[in-house]
Protein backbone atom coordinates (compact mmCIF):
# COMPACT_ATOMS: atom_id res chain seq x y z
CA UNK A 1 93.46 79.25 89.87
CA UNK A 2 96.29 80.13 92.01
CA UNK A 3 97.25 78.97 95.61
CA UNK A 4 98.71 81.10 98.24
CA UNK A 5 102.03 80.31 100.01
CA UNK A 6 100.25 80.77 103.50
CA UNK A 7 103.73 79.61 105.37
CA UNK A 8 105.99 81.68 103.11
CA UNK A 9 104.07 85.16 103.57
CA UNK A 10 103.97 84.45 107.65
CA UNK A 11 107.67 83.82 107.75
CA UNK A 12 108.44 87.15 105.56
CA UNK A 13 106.08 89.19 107.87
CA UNK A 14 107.37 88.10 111.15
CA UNK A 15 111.16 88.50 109.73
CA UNK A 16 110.49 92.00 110.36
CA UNK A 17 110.66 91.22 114.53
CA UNK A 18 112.39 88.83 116.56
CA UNK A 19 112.53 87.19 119.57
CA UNK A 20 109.04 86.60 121.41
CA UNK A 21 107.58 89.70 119.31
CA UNK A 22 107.73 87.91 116.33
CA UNK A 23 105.83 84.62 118.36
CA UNK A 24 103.21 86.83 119.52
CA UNK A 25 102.94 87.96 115.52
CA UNK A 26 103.03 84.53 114.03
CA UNK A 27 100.08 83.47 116.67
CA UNK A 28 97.93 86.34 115.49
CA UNK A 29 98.19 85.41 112.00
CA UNK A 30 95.36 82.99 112.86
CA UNK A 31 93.16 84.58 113.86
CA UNK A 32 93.29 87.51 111.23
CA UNK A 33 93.33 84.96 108.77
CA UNK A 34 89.77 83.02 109.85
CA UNK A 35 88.35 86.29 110.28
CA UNK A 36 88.95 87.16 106.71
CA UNK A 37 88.11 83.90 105.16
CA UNK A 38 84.43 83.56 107.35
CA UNK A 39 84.16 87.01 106.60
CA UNK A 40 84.47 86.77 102.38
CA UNK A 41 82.82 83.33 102.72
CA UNK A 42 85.50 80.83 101.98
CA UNK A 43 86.10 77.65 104.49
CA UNK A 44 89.02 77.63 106.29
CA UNK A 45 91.90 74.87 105.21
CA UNK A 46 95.21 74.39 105.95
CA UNK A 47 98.44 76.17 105.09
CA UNK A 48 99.17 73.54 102.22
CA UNK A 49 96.08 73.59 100.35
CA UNK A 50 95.06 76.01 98.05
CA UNK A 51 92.69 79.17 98.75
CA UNK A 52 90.74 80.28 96.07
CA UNK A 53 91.70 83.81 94.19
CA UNK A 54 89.14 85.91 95.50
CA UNK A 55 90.34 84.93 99.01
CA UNK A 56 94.16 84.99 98.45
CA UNK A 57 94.95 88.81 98.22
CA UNK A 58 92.56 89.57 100.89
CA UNK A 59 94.45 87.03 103.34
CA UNK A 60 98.15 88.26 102.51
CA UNK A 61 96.88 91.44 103.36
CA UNK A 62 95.64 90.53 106.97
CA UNK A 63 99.02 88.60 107.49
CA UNK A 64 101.26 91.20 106.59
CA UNK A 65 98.91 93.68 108.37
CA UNK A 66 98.98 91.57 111.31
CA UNK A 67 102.69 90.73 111.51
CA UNK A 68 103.01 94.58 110.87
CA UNK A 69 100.84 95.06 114.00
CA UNK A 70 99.51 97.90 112.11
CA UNK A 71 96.67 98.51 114.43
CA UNK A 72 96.87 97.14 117.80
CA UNK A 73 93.23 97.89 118.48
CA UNK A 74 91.91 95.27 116.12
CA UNK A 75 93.17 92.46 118.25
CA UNK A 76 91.63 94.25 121.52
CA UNK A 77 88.45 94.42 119.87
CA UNK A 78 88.48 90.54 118.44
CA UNK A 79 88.83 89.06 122.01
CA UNK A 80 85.43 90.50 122.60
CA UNK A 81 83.82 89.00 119.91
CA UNK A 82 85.07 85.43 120.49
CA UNK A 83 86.10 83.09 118.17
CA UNK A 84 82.60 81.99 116.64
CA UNK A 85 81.63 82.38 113.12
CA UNK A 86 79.62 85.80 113.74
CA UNK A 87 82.22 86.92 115.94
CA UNK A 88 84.89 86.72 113.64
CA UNK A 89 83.04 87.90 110.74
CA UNK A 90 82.35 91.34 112.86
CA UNK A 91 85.92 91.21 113.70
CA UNK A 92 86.94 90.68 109.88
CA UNK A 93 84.70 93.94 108.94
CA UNK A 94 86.73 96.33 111.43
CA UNK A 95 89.53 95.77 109.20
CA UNK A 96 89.98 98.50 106.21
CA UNK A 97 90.50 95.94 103.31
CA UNK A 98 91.76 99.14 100.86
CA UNK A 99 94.13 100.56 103.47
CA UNK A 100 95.36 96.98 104.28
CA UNK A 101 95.85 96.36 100.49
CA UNK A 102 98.63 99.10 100.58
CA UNK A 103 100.38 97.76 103.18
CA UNK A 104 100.48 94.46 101.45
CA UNK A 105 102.19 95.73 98.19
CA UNK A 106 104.16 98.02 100.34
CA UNK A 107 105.18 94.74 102.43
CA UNK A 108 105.38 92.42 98.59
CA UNK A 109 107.58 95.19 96.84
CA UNK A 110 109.72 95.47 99.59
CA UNK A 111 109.38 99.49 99.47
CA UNK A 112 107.79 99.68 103.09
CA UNK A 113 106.79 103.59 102.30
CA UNK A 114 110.24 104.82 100.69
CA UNK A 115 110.35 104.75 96.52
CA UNK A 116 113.41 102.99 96.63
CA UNK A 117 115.44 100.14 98.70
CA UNK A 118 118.07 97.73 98.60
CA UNK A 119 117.77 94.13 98.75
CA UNK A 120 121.05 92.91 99.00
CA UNK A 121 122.32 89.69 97.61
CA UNK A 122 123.61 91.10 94.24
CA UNK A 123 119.46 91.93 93.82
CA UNK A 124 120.59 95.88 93.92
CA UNK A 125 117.31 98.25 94.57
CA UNK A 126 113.65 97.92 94.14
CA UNK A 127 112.24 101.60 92.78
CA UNK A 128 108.59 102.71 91.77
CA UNK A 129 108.72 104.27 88.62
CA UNK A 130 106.56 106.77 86.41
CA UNK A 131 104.86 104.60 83.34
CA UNK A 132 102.37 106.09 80.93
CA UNK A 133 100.53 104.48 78.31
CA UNK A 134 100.37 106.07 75.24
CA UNK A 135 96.83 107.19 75.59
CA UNK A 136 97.27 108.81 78.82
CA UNK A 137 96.60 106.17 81.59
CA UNK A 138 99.24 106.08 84.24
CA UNK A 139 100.17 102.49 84.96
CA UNK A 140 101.60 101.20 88.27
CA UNK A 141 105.28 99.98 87.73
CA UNK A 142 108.45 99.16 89.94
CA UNK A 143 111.83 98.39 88.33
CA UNK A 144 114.41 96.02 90.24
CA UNK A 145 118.25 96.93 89.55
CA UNK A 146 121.31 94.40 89.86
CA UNK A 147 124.36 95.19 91.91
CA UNK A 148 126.04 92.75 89.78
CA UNK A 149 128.88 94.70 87.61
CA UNK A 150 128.27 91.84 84.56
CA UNK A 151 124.44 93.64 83.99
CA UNK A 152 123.04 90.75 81.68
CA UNK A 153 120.24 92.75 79.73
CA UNK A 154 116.39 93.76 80.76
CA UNK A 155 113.59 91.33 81.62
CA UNK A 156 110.09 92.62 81.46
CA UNK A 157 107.40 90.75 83.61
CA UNK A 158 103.80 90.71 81.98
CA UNK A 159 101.20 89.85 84.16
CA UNK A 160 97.98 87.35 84.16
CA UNK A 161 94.12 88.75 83.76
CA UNK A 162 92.90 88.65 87.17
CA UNK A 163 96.21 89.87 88.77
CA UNK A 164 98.31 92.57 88.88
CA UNK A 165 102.44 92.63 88.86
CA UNK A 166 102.96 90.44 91.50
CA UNK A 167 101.45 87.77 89.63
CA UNK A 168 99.27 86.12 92.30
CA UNK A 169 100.93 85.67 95.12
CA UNK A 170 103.66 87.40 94.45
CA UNK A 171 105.61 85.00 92.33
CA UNK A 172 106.78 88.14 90.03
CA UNK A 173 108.13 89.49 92.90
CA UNK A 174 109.94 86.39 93.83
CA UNK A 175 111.45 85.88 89.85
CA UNK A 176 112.27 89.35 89.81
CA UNK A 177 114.73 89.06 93.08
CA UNK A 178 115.82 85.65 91.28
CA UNK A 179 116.85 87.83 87.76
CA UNK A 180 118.05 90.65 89.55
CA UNK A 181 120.49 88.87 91.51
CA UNK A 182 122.17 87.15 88.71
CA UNK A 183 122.14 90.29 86.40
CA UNK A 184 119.63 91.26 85.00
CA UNK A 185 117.61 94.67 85.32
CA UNK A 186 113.76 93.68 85.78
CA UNK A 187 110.50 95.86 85.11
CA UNK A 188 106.92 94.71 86.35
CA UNK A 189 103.98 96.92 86.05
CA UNK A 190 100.04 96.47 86.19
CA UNK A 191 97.73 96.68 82.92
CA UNK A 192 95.19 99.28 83.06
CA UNK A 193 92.64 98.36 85.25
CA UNK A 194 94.31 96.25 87.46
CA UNK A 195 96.26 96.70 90.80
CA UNK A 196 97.27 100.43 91.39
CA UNK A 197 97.15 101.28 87.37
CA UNK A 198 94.52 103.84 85.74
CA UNK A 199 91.40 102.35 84.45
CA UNK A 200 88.23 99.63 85.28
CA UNK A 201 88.84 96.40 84.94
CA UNK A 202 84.99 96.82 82.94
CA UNK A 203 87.50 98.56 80.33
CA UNK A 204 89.72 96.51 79.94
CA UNK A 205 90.64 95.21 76.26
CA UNK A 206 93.49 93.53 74.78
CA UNK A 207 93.97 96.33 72.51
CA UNK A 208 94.06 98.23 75.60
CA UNK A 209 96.57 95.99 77.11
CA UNK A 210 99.12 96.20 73.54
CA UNK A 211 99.41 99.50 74.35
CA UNK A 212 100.74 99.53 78.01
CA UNK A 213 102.87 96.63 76.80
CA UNK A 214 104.33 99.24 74.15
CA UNK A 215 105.06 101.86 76.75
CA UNK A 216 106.58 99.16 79.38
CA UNK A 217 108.68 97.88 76.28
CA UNK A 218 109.57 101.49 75.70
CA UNK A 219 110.71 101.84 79.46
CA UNK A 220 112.78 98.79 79.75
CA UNK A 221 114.65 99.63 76.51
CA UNK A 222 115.17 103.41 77.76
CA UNK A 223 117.30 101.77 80.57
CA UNK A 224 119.34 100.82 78.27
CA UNK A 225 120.62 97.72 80.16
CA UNK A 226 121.35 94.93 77.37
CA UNK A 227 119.02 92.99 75.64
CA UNK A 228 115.46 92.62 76.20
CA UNK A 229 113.34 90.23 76.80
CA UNK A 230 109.89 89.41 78.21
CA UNK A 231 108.28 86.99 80.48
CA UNK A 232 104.46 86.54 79.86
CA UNK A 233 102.24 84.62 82.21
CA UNK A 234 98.28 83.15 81.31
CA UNK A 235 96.46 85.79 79.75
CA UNK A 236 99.66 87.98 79.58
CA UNK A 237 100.73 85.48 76.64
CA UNK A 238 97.95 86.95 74.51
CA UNK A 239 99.27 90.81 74.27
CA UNK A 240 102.77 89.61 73.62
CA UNK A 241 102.30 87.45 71.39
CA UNK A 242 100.14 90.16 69.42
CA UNK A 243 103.03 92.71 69.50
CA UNK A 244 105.52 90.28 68.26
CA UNK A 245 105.11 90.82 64.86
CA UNK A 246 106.70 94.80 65.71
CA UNK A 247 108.47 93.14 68.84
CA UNK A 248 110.34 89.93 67.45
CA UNK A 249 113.55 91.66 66.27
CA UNK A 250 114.22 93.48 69.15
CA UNK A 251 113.12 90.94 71.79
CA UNK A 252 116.24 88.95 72.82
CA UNK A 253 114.45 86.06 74.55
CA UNK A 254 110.35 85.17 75.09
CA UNK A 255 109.50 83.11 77.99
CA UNK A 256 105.91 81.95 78.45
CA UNK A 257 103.62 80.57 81.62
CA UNK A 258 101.12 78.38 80.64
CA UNK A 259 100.03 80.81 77.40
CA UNK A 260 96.47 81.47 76.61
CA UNK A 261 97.64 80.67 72.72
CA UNK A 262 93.96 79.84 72.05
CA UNK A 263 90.97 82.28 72.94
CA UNK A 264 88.04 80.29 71.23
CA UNK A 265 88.70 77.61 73.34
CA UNK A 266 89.52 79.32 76.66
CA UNK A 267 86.68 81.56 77.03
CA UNK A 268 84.24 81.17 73.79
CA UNK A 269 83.73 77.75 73.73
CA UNK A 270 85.54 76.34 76.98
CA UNK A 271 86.85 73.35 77.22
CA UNK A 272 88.14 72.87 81.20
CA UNK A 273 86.71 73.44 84.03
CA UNK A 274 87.83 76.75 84.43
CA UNK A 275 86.59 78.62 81.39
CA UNK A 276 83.38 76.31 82.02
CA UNK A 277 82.93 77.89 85.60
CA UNK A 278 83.89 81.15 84.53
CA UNK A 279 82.19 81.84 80.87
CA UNK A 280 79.30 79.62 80.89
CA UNK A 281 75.42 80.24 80.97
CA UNK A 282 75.46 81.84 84.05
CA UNK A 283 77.92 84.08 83.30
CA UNK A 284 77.20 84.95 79.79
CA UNK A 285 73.57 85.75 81.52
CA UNK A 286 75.41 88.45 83.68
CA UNK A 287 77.03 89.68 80.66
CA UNK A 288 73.82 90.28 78.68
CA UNK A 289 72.06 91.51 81.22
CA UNK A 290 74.99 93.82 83.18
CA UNK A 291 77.57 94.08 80.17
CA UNK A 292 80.26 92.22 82.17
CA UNK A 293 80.57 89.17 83.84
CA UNK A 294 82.82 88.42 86.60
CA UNK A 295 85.83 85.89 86.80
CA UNK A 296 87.35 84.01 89.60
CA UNK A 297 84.36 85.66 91.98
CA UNK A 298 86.41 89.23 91.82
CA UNK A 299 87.28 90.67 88.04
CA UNK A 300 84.64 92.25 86.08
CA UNK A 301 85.18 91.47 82.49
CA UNK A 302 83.38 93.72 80.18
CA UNK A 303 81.20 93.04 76.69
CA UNK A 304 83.78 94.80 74.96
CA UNK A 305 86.83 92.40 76.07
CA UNK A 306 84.85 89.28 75.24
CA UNK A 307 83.65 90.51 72.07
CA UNK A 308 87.34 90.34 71.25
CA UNK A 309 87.96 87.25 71.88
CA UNK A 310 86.59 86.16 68.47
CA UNK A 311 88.96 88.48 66.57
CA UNK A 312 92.34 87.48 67.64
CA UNK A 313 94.48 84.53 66.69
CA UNK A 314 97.77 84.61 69.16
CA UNK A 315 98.43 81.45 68.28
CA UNK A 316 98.97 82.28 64.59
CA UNK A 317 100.78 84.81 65.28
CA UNK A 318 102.97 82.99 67.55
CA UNK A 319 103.51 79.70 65.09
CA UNK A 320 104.83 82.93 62.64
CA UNK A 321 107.72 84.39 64.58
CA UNK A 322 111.11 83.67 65.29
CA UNK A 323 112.39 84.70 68.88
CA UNK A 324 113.82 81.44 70.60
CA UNK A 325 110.86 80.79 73.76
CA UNK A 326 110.73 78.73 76.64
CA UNK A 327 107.08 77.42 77.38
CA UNK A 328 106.43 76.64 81.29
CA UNK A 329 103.13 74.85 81.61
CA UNK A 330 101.50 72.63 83.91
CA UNK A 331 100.38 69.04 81.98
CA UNK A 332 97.58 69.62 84.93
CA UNK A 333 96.54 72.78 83.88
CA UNK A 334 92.14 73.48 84.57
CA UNK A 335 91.84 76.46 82.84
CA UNK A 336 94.98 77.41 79.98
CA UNK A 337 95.21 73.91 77.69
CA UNK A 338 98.63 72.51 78.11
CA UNK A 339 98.18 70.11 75.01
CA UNK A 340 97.67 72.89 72.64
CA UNK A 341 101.15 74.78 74.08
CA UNK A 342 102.51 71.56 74.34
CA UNK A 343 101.79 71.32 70.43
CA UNK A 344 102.58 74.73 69.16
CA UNK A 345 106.38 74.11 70.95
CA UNK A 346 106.26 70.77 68.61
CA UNK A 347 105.68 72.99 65.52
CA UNK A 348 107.62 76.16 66.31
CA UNK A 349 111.49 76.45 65.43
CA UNK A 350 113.80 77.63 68.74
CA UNK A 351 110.83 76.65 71.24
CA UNK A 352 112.00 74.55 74.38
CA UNK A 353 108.77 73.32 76.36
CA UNK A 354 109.25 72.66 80.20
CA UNK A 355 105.92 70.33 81.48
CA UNK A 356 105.59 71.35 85.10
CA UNK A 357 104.21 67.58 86.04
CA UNK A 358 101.09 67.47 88.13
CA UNK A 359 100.32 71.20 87.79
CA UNK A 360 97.58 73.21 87.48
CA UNK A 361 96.89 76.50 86.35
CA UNK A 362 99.65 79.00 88.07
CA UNK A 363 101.60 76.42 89.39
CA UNK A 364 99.74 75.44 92.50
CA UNK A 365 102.30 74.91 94.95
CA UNK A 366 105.37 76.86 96.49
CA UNK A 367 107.52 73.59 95.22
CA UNK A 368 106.41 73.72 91.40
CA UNK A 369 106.26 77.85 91.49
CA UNK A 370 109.89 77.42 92.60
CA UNK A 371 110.62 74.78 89.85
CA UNK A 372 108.89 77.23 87.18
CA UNK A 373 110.91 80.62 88.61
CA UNK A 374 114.55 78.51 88.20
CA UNK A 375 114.04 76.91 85.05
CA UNK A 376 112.87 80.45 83.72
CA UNK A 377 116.09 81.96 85.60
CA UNK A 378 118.74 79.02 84.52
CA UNK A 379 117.48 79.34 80.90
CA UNK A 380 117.65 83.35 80.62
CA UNK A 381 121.03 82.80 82.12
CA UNK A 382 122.37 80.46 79.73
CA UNK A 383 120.34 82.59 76.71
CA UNK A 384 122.75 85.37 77.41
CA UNK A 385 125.72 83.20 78.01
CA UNK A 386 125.38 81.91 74.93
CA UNK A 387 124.67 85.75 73.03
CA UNK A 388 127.73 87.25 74.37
């Protein structure tokens, strides 16, 4: 569903030498990056097409491993295995995936080990911060600050199901530099169950997911930075949405990536190719049989979070309130319907729909997840222009 920006990730890594170091880097990124991809079964394509999900985390991680040169030995140890399928699946299996995933986020927040650090460019600091939901589980959370004097208000980032609070591949971080930089103060954090938070992702529920919404609601407005308000990607949509009807007066501004408005549809009775790949036969199989099934080749979605699916109505609920939205969706969307968000900004009062033309699900190349992360920016911008 999402695509990686292969080029973008190299560049960032290898800004960290210069000279011929960062040439020796860039030339390794190669091979780390075949390794992984024979190694977790995917084909190898080129930097402009898309890699699929269950590949995409695993292959930032090499690169920024790599361009760290976080161990030396690995690179020793691939010239002896040669550059032939087996060889670079051995090679691929040396590398600790779950101590490489750290130094990816470390690398994506911008933290590189310390809980704090400055990004300059009126984006002000990057800090980890404590989150708890209110029935104990201790989410993962980072907060960026603005160095702008003119603070704008609070934006909280609410991520997709398979993801964490990067959002893919890393587009949170990239908005979240964006808002900070023009003034606003900007909280991401991870549901239960997904990236560093508490939890299985077996466990996770939307009911589950309302309530670390309320306690990263309840952290943005103890910063006490302005107005609030919220930007909800995919599946994020649904948990928002559901906590409008306590949220709406507070929430300054609602901005939505193509919304999953629409649960029969998406995952009961699918209609695109996504929800068909992901929630039919096969899959519903697993579910009887295991009590989850699993999405996009690497989330396991319990019984309990599908059985839900039949009792909510976000769309309902969203048709009902009143906060003005912006709606970002692709009209080439596989897997979230664009026609049905496409309709509900039709109906709804204060709702401004922006069709990302030609997109799919996530906005599926750097050039439209730029186009997405400015209109989002330029509109917030203008919001609070307007409110003050």
């Amino acid at each position: 569903m999402n695509s990686i920006d292969y080029e973008g990730v190299i560049e960032r890594g290898v800004g960290t030498f210069g000279g011929s170091e960062a040439q020796a880097h860039r030339r390794r990124l190669g091979v780390a990056a075949k390794a992984l991809t024979t190694l977790t079964g995917c084909r190898w394509r080129s930097p402009d097409s898309g890699l699929p999900r269950c590949a995409a985390f695993r292959m930032i991680a090499v690169v920024v491993a790599s361009c760290l040169s976080c161990s030396p030995r690995h690179w020793e140890a691939q010239s002896q295995f040669g550059s032939s399928s087996a060889g670079l699946a051995t090679f691929g299996q040396t590398l600790n995936i779950d101590l490489v995933r750290g130094w990816c986020a470390e690398m994506l927040y911008g933290t590189m080990g310390s809980s704090a650090v400055d990004r300059g460019d009126g984006a002000g600091r990057v800090e980890r911060v404590g989150l708890r939901s209110v029935d104990g589980l201790e989410l993962d959370a980072v907060v960026h600050t603005s160095e702008r004097p003119d603070v704008c208000g609070s934006v909280l980032l609410v991520h997709g199901i398979t993801v964490d609070l990067d959002e893919g591949g890393g587009m949170f971080v990239r908005l979240a530099d964006r808002l900070a930089g023009v003034g606003f103060e900007v909280v991401r954090f991870s549901f239960r169950g997904h990236g560093g938070s508490d939890g299985t992702q077996r466990g996770v529920t939307v009911a589950g997911e309302c309530l670390d919404l309320q306690a990263a609601v309840e952290l943005a407005r103890g910063r006490r930075s302005g107005p609030m308000s919220v930007v909800a990607a995919s599946f994020g949509a649904v948990s928002t949405v559901l906590s409008l009807p306590w949220l709406d007066e507070e929430l300054h501004r609602l901005v939505l990536w193509n919304p999953v408005l629409d649960l029969h549809h998406t995952f009961l009775e699918p209609e695109l190719p996504w929800g068909a790949d992901n929630f039919g036969p096969v899959q519903r199989n697993q579910l009887r049989d295991k009590g989850f099934l699993t999405v996009d080749g690497e989330f396991e979605l319990g019984r309990v979070l599908f059985g839900e699916f039949a009792c909510y109505r976000p769309l309902d609920v969203f048709l009902a309130s009143r906060v003005s939205t912006l709606i970002v969706h692709g009209d080439r969307d596989g897997a979230v319907s664009y026609p049905i968000a496409a309709e509900a900004a039709w109906k709804r009062p204060s709702t401004l729909l922006h069709t990302v033309v030609g997109s799919d699900h996530g906005f599926d190349s750097r050039e439209r997840e730029d186009e997405a992360i400015t209109v989002t920016v330029d509109w917030l911008v203008d919001q609070a222009c307007a409110a003050s």
